[in-house]
N, C-alpha and C. Protein backbone atom coordinates (compact mmCIF):
# COMPACT_ATOMS: atom_id res chain seq x y z
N UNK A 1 -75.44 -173.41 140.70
CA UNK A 1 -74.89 -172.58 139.65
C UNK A 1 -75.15 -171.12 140.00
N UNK A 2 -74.11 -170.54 140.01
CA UNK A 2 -73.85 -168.85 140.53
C UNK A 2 -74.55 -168.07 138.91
N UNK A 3 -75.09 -167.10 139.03
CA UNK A 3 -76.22 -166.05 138.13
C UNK A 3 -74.82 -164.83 138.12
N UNK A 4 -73.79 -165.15 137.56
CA UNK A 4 -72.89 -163.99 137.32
C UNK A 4 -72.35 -163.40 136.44
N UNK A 5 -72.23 -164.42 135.57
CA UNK A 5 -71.67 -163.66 134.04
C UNK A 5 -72.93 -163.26 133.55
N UNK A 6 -72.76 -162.97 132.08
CA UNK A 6 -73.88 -162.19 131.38
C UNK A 6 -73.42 -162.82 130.08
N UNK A 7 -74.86 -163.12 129.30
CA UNK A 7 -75.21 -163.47 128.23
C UNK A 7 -74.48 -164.85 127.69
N UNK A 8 -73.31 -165.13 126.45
CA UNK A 8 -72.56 -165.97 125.94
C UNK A 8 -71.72 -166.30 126.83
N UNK A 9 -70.85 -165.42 127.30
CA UNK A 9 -70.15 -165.99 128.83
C UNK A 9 -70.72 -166.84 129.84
N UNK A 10 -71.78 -166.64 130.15
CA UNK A 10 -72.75 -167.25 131.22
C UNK A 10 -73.03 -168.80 130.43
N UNK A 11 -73.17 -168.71 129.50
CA UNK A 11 -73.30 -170.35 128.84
C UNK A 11 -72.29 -171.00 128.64
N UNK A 12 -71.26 -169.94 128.29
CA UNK A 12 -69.90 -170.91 128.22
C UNK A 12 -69.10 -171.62 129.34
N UNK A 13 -69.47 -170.70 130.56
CA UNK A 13 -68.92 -171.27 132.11
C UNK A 13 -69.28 -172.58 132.41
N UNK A 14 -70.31 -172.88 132.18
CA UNK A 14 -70.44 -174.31 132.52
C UNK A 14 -70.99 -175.64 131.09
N UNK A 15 -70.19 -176.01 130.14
CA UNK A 15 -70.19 -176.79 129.57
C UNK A 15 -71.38 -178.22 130.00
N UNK A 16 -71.34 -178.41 131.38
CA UNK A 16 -72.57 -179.47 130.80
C UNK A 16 -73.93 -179.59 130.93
N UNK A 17 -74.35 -177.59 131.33
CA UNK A 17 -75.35 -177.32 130.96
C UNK A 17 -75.46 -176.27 129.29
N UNK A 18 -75.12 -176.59 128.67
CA UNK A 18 -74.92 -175.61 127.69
C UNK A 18 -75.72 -175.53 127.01
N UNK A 19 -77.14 -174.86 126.65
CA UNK A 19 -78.24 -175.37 125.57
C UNK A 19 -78.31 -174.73 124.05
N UNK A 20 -76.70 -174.81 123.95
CA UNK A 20 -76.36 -174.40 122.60
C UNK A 20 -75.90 -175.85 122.03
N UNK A 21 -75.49 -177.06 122.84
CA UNK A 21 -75.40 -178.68 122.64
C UNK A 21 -77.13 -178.88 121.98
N UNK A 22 -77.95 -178.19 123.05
CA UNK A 22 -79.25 -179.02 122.59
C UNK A 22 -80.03 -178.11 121.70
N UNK A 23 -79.47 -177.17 120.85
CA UNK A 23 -79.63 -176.25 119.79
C UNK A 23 -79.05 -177.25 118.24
N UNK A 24 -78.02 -177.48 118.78
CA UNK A 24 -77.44 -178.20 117.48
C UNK A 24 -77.99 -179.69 117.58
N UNK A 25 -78.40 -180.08 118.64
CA UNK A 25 -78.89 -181.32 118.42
C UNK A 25 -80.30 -181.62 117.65
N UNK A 26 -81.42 -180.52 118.11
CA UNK A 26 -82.30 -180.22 117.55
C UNK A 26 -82.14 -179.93 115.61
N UNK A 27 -81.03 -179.44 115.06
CA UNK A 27 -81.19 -178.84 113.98
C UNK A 27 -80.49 -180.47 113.32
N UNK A 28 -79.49 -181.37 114.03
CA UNK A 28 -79.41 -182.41 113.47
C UNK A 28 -80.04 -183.58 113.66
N UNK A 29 -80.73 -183.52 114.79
CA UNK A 29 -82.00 -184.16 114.27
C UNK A 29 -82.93 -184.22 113.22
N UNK A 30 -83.25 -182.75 113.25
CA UNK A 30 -84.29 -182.02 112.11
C UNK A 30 -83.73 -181.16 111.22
N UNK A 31 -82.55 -181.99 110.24
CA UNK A 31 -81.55 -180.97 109.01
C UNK A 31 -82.61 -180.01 108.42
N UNK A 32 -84.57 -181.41 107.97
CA UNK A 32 -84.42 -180.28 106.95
C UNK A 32 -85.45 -179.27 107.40
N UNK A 33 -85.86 -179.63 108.40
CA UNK A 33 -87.08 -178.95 108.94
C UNK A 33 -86.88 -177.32 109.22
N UNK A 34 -88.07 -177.19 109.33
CA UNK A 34 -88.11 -175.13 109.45
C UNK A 34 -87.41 -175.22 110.66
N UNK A 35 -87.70 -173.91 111.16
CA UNK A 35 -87.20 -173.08 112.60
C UNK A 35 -87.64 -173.75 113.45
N UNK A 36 -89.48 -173.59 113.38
CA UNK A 36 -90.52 -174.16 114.43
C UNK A 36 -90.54 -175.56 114.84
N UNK A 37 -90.32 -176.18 114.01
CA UNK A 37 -90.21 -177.79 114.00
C UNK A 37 -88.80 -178.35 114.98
N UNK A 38 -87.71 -177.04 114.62
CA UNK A 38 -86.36 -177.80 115.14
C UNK A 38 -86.37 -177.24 116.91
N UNK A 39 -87.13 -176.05 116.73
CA UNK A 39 -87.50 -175.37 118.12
C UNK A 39 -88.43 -176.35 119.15
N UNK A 40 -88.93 -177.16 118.34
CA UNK A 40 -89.91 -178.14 118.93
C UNK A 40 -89.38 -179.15 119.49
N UNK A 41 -88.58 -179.86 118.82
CA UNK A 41 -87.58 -180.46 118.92
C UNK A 41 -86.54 -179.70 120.51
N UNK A 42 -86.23 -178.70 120.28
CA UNK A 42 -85.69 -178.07 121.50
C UNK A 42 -86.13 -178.04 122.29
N UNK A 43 -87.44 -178.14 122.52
CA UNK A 43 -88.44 -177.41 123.62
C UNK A 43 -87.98 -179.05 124.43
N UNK A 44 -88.25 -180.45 123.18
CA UNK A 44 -88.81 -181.71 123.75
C UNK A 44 -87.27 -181.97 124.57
N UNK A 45 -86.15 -181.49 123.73
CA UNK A 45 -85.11 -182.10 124.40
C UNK A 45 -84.72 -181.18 126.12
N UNK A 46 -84.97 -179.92 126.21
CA UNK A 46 -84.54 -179.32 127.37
C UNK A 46 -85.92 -179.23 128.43
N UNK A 47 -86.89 -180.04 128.30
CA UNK A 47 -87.75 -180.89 129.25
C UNK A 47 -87.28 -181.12 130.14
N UNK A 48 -88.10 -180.56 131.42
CA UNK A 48 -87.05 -181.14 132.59
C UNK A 48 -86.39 -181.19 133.41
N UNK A 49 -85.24 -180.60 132.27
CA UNK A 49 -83.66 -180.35 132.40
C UNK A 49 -83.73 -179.28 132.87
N UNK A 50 -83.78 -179.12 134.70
CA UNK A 50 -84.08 -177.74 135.33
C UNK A 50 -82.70 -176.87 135.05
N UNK A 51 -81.15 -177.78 135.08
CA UNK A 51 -79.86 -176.81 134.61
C UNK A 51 -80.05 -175.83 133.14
N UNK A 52 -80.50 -176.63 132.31
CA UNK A 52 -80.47 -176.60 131.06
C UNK A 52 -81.70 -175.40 131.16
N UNK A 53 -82.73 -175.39 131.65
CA UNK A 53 -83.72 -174.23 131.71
C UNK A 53 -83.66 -173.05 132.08
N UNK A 54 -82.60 -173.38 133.27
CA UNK A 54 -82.43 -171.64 134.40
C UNK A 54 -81.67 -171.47 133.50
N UNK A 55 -80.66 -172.09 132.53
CA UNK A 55 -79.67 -171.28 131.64
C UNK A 55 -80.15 -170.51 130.49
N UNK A 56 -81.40 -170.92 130.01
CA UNK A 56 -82.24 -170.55 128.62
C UNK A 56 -82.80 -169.41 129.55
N UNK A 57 -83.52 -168.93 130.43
CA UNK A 57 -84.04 -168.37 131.19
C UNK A 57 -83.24 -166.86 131.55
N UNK A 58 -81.50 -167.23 132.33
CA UNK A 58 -80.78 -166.89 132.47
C UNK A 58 -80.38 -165.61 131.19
N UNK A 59 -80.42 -166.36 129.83
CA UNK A 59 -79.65 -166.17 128.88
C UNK A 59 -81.18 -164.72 128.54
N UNK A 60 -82.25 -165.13 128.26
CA UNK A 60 -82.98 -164.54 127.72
C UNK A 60 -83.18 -163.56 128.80
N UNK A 61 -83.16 -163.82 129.90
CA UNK A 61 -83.18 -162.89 131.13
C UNK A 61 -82.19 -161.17 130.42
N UNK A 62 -80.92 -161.80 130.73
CA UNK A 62 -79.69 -160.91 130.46
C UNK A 62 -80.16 -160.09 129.15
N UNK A 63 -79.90 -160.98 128.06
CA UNK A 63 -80.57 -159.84 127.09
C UNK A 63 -81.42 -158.72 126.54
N UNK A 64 -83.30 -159.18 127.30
CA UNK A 64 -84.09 -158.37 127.52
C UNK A 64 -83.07 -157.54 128.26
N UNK A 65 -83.09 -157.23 130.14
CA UNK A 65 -82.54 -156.36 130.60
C UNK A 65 -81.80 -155.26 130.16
N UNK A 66 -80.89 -156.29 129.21
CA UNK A 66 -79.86 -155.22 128.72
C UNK A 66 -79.89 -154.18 127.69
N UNK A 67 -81.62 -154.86 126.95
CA UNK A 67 -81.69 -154.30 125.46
C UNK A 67 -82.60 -153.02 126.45
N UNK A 68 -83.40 -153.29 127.29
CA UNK A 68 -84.41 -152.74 127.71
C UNK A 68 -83.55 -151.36 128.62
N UNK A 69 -82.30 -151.52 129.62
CA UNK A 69 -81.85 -150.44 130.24
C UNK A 69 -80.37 -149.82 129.67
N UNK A 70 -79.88 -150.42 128.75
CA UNK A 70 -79.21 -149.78 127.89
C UNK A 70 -79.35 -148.19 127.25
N UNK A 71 -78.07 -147.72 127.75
CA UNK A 71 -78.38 -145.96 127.24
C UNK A 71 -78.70 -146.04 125.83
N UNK A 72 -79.75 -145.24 125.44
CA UNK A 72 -80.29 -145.82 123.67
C UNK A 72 -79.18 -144.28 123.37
N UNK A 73 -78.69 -144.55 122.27
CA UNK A 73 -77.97 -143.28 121.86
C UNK A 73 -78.47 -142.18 120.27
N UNK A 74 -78.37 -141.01 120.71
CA UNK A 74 -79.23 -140.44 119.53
C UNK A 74 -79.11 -141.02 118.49
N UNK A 75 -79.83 -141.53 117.81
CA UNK A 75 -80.10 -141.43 116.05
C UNK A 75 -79.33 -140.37 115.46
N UNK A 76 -78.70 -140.68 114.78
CA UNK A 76 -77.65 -139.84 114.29
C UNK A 76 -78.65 -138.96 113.08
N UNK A 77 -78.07 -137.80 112.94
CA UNK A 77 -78.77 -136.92 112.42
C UNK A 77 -78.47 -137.06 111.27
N UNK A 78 -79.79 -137.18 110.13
CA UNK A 78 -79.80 -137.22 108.31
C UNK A 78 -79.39 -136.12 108.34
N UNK A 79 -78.43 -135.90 107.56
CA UNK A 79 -78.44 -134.55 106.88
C UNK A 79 -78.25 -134.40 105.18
N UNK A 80 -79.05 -133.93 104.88
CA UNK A 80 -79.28 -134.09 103.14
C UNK A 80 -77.95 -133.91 102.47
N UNK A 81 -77.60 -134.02 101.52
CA UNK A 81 -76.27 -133.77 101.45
C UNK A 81 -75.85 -132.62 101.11
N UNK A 82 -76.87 -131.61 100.34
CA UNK A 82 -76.75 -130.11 100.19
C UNK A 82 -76.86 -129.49 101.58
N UNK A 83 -77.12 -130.18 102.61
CA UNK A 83 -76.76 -129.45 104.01
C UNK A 83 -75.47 -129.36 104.86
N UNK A 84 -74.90 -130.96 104.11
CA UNK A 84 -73.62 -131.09 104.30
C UNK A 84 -72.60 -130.72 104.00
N UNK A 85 -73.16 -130.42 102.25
CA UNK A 85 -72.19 -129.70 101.07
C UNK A 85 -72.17 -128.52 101.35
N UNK A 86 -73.47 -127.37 102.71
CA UNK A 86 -73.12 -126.06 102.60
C UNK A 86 -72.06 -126.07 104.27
N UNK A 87 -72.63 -127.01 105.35
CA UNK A 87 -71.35 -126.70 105.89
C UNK A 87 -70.31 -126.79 106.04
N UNK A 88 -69.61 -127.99 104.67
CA UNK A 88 -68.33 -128.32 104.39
C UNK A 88 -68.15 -126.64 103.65
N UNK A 89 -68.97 -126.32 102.73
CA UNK A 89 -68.18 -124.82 102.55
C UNK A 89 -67.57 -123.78 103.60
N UNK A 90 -69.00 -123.82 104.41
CA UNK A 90 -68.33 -122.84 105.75
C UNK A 90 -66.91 -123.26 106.06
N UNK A 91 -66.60 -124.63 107.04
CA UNK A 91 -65.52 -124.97 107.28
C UNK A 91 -64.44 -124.64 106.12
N UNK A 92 -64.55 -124.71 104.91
CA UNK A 92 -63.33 -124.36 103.98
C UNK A 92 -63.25 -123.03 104.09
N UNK A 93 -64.40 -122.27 103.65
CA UNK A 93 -64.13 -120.67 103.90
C UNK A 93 -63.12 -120.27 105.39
N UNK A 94 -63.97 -120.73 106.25
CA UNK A 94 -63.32 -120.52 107.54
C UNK A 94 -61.99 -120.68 107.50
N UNK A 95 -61.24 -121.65 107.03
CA UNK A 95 -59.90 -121.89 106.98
C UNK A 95 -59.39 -121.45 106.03
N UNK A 96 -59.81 -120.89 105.06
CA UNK A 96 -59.09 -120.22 104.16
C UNK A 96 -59.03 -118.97 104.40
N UNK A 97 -59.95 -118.09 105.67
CA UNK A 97 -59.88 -116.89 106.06
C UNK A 97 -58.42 -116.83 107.08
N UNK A 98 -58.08 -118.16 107.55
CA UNK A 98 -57.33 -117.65 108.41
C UNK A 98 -55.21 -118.32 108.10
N UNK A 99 -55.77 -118.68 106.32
CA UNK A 99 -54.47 -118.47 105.90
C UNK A 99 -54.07 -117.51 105.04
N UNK A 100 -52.62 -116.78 106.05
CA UNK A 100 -52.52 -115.50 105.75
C UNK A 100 -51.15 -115.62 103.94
N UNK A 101 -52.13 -115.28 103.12
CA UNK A 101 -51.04 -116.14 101.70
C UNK A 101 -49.72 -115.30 101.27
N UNK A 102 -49.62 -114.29 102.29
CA UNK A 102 -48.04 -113.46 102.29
C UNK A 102 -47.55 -114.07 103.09
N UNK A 103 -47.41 -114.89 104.10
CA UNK A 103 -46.62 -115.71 105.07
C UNK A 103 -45.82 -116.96 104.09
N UNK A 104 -46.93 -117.62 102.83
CA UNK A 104 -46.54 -118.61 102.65
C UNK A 104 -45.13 -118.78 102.11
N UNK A 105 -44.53 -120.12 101.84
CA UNK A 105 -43.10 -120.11 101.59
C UNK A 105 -42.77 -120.67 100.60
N UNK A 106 -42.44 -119.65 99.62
CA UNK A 106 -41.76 -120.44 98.40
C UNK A 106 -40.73 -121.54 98.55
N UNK A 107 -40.29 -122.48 97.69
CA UNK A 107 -39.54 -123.38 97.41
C UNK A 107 -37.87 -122.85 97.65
N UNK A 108 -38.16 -121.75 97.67
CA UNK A 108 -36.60 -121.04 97.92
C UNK A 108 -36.93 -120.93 99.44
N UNK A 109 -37.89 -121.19 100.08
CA UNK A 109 -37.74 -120.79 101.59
C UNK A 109 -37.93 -119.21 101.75
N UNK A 110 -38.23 -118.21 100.98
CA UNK A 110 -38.82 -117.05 101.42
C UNK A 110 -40.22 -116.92 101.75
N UNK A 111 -40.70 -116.22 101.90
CA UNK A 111 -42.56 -115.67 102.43
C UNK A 111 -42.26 -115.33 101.13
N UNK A 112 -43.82 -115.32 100.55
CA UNK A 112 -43.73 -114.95 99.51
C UNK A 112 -43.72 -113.27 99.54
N UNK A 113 -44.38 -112.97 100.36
CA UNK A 113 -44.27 -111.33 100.69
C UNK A 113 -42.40 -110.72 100.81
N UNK A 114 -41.63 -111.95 100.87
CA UNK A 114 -40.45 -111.25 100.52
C UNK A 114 -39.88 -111.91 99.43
N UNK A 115 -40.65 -112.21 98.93
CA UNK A 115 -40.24 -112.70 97.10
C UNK A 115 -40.37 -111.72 96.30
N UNK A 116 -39.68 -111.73 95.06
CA UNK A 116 -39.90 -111.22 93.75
C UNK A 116 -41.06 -111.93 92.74
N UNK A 117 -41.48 -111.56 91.95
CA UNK A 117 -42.62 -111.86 91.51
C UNK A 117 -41.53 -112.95 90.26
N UNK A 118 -40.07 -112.51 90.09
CA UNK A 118 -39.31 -113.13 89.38
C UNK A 118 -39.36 -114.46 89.88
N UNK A 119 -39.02 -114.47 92.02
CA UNK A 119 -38.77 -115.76 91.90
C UNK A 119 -40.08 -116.52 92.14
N UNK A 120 -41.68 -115.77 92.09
CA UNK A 120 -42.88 -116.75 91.65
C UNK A 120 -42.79 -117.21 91.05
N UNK A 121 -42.62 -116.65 89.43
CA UNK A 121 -42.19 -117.22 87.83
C UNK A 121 -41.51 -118.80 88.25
N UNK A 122 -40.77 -119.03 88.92
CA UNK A 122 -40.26 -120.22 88.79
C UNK A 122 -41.15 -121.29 89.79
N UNK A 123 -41.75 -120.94 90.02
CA UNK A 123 -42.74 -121.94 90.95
C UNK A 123 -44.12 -122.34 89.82
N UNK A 124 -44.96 -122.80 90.31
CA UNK A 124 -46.43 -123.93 89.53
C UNK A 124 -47.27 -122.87 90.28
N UNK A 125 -48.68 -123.53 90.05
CA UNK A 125 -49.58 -123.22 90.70
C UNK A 125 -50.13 -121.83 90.94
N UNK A 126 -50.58 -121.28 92.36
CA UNK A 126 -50.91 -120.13 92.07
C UNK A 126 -49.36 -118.90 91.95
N UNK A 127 -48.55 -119.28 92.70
CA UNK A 127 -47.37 -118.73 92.78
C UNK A 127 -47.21 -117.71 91.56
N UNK A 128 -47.44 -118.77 90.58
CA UNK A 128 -47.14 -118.88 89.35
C UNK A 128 -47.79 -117.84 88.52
N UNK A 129 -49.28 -118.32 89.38
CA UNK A 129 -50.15 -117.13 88.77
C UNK A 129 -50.33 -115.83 88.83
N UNK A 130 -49.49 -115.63 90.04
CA UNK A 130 -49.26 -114.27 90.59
C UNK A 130 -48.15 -113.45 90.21
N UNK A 131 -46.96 -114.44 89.52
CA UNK A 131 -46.14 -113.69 89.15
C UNK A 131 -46.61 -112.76 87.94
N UNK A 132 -47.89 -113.47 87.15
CA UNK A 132 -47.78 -112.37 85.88
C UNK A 132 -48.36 -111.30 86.35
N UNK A 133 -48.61 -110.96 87.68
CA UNK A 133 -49.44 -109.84 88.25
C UNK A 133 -48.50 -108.32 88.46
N UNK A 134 -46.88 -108.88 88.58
CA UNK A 134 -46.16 -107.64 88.82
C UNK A 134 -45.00 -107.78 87.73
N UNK A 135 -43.91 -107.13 87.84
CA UNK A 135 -42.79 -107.12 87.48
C UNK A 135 -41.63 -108.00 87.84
N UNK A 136 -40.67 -108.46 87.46
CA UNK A 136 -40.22 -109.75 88.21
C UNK A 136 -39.36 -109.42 88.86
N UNK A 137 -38.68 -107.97 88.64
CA UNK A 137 -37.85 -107.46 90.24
C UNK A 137 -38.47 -106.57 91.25
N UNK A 138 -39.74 -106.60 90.87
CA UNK A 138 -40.66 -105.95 92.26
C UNK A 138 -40.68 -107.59 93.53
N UNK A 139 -40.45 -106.52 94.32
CA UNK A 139 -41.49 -107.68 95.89
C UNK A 139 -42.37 -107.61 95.84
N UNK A 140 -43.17 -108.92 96.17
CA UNK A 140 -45.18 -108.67 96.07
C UNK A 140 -45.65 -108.06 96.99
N UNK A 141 -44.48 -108.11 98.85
CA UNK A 141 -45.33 -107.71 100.00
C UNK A 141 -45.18 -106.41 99.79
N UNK A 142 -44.43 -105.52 98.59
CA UNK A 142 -44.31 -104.52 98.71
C UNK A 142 -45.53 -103.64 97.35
N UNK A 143 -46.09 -104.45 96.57
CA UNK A 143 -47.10 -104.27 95.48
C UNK A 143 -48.22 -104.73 95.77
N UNK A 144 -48.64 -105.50 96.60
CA UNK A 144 -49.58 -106.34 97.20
C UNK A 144 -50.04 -106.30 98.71
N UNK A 145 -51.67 -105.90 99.35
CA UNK A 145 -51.53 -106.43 100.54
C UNK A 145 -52.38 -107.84 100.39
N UNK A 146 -52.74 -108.36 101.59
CA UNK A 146 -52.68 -109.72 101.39
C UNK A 146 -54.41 -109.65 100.62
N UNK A 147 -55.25 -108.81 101.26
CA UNK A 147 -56.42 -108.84 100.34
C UNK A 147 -56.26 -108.82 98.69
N UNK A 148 -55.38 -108.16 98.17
CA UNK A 148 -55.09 -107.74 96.66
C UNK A 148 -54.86 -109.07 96.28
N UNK A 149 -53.58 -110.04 97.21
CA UNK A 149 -53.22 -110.98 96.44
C UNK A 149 -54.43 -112.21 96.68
N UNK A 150 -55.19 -112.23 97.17
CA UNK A 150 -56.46 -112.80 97.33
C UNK A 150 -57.50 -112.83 96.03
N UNK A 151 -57.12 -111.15 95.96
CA UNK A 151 -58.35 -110.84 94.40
C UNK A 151 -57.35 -111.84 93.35
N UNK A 152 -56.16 -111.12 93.37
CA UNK A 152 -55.82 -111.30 92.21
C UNK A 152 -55.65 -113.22 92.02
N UNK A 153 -55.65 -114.00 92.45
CA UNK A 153 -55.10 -115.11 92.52
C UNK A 153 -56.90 -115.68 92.28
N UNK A 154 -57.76 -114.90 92.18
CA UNK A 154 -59.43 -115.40 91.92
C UNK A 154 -59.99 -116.02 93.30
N UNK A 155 -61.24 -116.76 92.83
CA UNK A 155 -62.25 -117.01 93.67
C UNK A 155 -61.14 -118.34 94.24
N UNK A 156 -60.71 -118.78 94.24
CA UNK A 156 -60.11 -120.26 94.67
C UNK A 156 -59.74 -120.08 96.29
N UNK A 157 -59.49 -118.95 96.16
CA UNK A 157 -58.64 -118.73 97.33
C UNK A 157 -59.28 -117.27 98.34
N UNK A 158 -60.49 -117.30 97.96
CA UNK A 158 -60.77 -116.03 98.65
C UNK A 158 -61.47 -116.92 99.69
């Protein structure tokens, strides 16, 4: 018997050494017995059985090795959740610094910087809120720079 696969594979290649047969034989022998008792039972049945041993051997071989030279990978870092909750702010601030809110596009398809504050009035939201800021046949990019419409629209958006 060739030492080539690894772990469950390696037991499954050859069926009539398999000492997962004399695993279940042990536990139906011994339904009601503990662990130790049915392990005992295992020990009595794979006696011997030099196939049946290099495979138990084999099997426990592979695993140590693998648990033992396996890249261990960092422990992922706790982070409290008020540490998380302050750098999810950064990231929002950050992205809200770098949307410019005179570019955006009304429902009519203008920037709002070439809207009327008339055609905000017909929009929701902050749009909306900005229209009561001017006159409704003024342009905002022309009453507004983009810092102003920042103040004026509140903390949400600064």
């Amino acid at each position: 018997m060739q030492l080539q696969a690894k772990g469950a594979s390696f037991l499954a290649q050859d069926r009539n050494s398999n000492p997962l047969d004399l695993v279940k034989e042990a536990i139906v022998n011994f339904p009601d017995a503990d662990r130790k008792t049915q392990f005992q039972e295992f020990e009595r049945l794979i006696e011997g059985m030099e196939d049946y041993e290099r495979v138990v051997r084999w099997y426990f071989f592979v695993n140590m090795h693998d648990n033992l030279t396996r890249k261990s990978r960092p422990a992922p870092k706790s982070e409290s959740r008020a540490a998380r909750a302050a750098k999810m702010a950064e990231i929002v601030k950050d992205i809200k610094s770098k949307i410019v809110l005179l570019d955006l596009k009304l429902p009519s398809g203008k920037s709002l910087r070439a809207s009327t504050f008339g055609e905000c009035a017909q929009c929701s939201g902050f749009f909306g809120r900005l229209a009561k800021k001017g006159k409704p046949n003024q342009i905002v990019g022309e009453v507004f720079t983009e810092d102003q419409v920042r103040s004026a629209l509140g903390p949400t958006l600064k």
